[in-house]
Protein backbone atom coordinates (compact mmCIF):
# COMPACT_ATOMS: atom_id res chain seq x y z
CA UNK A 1 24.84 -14.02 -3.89
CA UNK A 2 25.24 -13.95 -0.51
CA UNK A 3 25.49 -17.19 2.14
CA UNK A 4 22.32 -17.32 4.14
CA UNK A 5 22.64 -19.75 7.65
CA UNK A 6 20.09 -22.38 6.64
CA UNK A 7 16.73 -22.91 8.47
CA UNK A 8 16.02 -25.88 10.13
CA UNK A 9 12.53 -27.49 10.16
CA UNK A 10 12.14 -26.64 13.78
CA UNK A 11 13.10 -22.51 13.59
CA UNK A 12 10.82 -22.64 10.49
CA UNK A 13 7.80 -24.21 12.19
CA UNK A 14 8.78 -21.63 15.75
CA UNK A 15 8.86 -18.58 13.73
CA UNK A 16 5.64 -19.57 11.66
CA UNK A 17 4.06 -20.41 14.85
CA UNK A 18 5.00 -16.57 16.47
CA UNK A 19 1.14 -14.52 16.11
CA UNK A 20 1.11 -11.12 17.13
CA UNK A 21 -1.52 -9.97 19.65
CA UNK A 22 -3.84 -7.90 18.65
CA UNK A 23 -3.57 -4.85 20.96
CA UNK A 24 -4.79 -1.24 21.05
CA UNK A 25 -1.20 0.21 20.96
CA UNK A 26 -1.47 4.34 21.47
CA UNK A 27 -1.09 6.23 18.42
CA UNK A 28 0.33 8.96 17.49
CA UNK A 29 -0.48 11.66 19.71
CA UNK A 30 -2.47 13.73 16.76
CA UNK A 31 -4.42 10.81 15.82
CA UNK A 32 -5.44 9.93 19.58
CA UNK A 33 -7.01 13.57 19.13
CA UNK A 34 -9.05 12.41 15.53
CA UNK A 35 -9.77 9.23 17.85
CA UNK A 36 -10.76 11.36 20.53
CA UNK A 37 -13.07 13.83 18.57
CA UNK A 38 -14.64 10.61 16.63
CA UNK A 39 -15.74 9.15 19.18
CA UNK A 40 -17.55 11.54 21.13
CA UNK A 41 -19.23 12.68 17.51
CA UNK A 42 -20.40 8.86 17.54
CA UNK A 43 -21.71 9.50 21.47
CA UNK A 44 -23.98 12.47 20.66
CA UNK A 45 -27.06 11.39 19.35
CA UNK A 46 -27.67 14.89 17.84
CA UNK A 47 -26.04 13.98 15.14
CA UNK A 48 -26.80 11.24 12.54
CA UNK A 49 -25.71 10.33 8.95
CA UNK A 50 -26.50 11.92 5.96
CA UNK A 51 -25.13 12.09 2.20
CA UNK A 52 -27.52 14.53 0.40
CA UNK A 53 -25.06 17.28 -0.57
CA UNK A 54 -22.18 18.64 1.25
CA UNK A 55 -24.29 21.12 3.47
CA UNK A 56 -26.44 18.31 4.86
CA UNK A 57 -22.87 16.37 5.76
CA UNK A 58 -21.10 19.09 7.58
CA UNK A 59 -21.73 18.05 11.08
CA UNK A 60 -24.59 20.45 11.43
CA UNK A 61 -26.06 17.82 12.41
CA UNK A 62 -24.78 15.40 10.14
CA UNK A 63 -22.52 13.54 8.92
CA UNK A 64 -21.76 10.98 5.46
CA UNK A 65 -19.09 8.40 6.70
CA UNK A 66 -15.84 10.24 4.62
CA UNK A 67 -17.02 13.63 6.36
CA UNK A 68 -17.19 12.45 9.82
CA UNK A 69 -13.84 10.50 9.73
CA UNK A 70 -12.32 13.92 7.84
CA UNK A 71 -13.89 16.12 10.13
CA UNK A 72 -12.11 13.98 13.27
CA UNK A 73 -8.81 14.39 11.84
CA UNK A 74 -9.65 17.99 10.44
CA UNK A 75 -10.53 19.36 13.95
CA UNK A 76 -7.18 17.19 15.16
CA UNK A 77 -4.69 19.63 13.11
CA UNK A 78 -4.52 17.61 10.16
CA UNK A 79 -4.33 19.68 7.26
CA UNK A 80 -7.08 18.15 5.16
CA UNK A 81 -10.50 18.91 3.97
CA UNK A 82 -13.12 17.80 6.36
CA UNK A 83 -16.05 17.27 3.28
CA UNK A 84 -13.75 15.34 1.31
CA UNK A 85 -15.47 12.02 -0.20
CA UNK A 86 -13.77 8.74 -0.33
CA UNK A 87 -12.25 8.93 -3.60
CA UNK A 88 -10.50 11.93 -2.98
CA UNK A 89 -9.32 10.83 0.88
CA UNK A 90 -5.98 9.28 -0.35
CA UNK A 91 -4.91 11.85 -2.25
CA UNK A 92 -5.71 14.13 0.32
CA UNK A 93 -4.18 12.77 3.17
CA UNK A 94 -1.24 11.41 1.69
CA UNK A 95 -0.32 15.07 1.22
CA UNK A 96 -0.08 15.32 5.20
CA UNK A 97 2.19 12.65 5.74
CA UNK A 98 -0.31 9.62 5.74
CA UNK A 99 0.68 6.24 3.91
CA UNK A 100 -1.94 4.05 2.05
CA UNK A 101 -1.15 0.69 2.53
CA UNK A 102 -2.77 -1.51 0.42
CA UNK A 103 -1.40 -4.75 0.81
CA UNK A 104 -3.34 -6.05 3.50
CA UNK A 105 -5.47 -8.83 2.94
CA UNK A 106 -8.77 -8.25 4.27
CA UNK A 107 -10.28 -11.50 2.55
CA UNK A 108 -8.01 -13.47 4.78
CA UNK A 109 -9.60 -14.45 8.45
CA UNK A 110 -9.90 -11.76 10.64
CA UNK A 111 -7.18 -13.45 13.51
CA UNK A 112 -4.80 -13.05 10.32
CA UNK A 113 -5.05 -9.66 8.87
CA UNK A 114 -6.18 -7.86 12.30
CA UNK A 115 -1.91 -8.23 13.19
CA UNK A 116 -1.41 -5.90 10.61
CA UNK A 117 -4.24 -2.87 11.54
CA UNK A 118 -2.97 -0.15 13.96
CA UNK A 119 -5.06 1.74 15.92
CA UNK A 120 -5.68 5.12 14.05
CA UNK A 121 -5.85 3.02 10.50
CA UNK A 122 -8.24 4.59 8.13
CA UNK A 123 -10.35 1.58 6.42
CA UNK A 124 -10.74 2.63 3.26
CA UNK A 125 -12.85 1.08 0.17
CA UNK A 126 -14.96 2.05 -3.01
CA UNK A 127 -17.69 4.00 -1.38
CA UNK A 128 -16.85 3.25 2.37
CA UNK A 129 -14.41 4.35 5.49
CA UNK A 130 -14.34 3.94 8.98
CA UNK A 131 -11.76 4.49 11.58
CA UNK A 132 -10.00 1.51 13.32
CA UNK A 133 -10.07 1.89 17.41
CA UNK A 134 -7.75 -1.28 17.77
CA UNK A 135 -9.00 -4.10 20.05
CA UNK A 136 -11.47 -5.32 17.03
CA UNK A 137 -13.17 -2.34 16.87
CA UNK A 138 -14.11 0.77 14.81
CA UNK A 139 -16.17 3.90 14.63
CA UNK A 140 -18.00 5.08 12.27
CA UNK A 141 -21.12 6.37 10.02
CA UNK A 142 -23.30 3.96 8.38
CA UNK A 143 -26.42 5.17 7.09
CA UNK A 144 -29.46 6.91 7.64
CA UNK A 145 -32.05 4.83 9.07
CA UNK A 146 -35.09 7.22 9.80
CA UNK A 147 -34.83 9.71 7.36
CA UNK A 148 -34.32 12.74 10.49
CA UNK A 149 -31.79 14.93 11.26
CA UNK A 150 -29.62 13.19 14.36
CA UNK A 151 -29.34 9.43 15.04
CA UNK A 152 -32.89 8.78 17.10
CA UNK A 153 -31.20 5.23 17.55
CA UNK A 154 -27.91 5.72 18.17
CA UNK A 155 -26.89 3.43 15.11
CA UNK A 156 -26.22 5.68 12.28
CA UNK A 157 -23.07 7.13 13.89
CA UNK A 158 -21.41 4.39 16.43
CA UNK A 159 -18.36 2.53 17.73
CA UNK A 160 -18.96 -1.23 16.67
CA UNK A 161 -17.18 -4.45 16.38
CA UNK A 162 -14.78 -4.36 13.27
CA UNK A 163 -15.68 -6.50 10.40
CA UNK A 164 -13.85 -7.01 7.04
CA UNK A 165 -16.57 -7.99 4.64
CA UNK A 166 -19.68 -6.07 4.80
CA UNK A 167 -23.31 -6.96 3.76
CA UNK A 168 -22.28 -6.98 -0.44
CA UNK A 169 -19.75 -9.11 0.34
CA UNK A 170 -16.95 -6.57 -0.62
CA UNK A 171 -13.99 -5.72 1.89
CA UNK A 172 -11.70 -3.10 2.44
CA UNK A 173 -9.06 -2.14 -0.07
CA UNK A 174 -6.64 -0.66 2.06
CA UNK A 175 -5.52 1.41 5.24
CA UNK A 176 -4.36 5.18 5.36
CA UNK A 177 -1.87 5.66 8.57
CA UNK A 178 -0.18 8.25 9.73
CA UNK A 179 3.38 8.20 11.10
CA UNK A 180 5.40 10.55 13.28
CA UNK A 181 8.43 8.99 11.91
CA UNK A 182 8.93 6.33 9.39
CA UNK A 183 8.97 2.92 11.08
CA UNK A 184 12.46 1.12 10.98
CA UNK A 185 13.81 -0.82 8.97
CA UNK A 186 12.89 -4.48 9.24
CA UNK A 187 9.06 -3.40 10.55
CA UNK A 188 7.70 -5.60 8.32
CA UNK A 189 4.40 -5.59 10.08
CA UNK A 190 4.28 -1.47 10.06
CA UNK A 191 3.53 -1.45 13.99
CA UNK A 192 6.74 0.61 15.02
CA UNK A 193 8.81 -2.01 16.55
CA UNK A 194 11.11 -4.89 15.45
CA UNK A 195 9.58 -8.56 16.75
CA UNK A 196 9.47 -11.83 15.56
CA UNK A 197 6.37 -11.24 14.23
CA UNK A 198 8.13 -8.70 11.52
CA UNK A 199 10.58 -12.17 11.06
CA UNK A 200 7.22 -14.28 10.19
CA UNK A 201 5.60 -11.59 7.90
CA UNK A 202 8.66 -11.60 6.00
CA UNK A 203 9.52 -15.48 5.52
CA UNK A 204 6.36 -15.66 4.60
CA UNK A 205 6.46 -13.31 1.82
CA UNK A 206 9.87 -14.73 0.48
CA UNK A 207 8.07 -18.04 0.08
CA UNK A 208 4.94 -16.74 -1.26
CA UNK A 209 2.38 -16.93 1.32
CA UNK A 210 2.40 -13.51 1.91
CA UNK A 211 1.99 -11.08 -1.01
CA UNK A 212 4.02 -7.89 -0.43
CA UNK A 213 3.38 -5.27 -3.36
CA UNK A 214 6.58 -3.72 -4.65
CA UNK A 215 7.29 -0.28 -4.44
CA UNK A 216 5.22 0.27 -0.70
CA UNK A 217 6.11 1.37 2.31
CA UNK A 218 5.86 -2.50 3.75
CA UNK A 219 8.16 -3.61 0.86
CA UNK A 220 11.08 -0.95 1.95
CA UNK A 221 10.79 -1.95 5.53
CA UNK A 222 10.81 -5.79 5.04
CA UNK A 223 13.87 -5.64 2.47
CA UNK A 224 16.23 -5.64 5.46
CA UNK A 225 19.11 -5.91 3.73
CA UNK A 226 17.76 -3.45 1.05
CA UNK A 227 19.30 -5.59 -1.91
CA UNK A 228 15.71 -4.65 -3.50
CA UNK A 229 14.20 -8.55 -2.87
CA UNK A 230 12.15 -9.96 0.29
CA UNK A 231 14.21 -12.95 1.08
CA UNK A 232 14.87 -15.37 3.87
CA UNK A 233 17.68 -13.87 4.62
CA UNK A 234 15.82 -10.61 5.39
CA UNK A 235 13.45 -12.59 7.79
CA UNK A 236 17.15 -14.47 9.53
CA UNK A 237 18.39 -10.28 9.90
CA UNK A 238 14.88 -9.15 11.56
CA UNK A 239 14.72 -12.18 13.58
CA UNK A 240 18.51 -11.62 14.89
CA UNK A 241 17.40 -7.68 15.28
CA UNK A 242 13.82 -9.26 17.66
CA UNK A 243 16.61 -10.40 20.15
CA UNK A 244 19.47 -7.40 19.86
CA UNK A 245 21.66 -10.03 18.12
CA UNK A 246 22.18 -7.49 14.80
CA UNK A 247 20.52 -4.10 13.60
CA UNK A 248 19.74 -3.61 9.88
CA UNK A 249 21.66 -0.82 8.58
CA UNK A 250 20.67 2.12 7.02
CA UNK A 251 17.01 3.48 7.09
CA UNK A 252 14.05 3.49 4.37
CA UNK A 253 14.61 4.87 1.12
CA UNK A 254 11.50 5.87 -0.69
CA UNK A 255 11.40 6.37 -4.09
């Protein structure tokens, strides 16, 4: 086994102090378009929520909450149906080069598990979806609260502040993201760049207080050393990478 350089109390209690900010980083140019064409569905009051049948959730005028966040990335160039329903969204889009990542913690306070959303994430649960905007909030459809065609008060289809635990107490499950290129190796926070927050996430997972599923895209990119284990001396490499001091070699492998 190989000789790690020993943490002291004080770079422990530095690098568990590092929090990310949450910021509305641009993504990918595509998905700024789905962004784009979301939003201004959620600023025209002519249309309004529905989840009848698939002909009264086609955007003529209205929408269910999986059709209007399809529809968005449909009429972006994604190829993917715009009246899919929820259950069918990952499969769907993770035939277009999306990743689910579902090993987020979205019981956790909202300061904590807001690091890890990107703008463009698809919140996904059993029955729900909505599109993150970054800065704490989202877009999306919610329900139908007159029974007409449109949203008369401009509630059924908005942008709102994100939340992580809805009315029934259940939160979401996971995130569906699309990248342009695979982030890098030693990402470990999935937002494109190498930081000491990417050092944090992943001493935290080799002592437990982060749980990183195996075989996910977040597992790949915070096994620095790719020796197939998250360990401290994959958070030492990332942290040495933050500051140009070493670069993990090699790139992802995905199974």
């Amino acid at each position: 086994m190989r000789n790690a350089r020993r943490w002291t109390s004080a770079a422990l209690a530095g690098l568990f102090l590092c929090l990310g900010c949450v910021q509305a980083l641009a993504a990918p140019e595509q998905v700024e378009k789905a962004i784009e064409i979301a939003v201004a569905i959620a600023e025209d009051d002519t249309h309004g929520y529905s989840s009848y049948a698939d002909y009264s959730r086609d955007g003529d005028p209205d929408y269910d909450c999986a059709s209007f966040v399809c529809t968005a990335f449909a009429e972006a160039g994604f190829d993917v149906y715009p009246l899919n329903n929820v259950g069918s969204m990952i499969g769907d889009f993770t035939e277009d080069g999306f990743f689910y990542i579902a090993d987020i913690d979205f019981s956790t306070p909202k300061d904590e598990h807001l690091e890890l959303l990107l703008r463009g994430d698809i919140l996904l649960k059993d029955g729900h979806t909505e599109l993150y905007l970054g800065d704490r909030m989202m877009v999306g459809a919610h329900l139908d609260y007159d029974d007409q065609p449109g949203d008369s008060q401009g509630n059924e289809i908005n942008v709102r502040s994100y939340y992580a635990k809805a009315y029934d107490g259940s939160v979401w499950e996971g995130v569906l993201r699309y990248y342009e290129t695979l982030p890098p190796l030693g990402d470990a926070d999935l937002d494109g760049e190498i930081s000491a927050a990417d050092a944090r996430y992943a001493l935290r997972a080799a002592v437990g207080l982060e749980t990183v599923q195996e075989n996910t895209l977040r597992f790949y990119v915070a096994d620095a050393d790719k020796n197939g284990r998250i360990e401290a001396a994959d958070a030492r490499l990332i942290l040495r990478a933050a500051v140009g001091l070493e670069t993990p070699e090699g790139t992802i492998t995905l199974p």
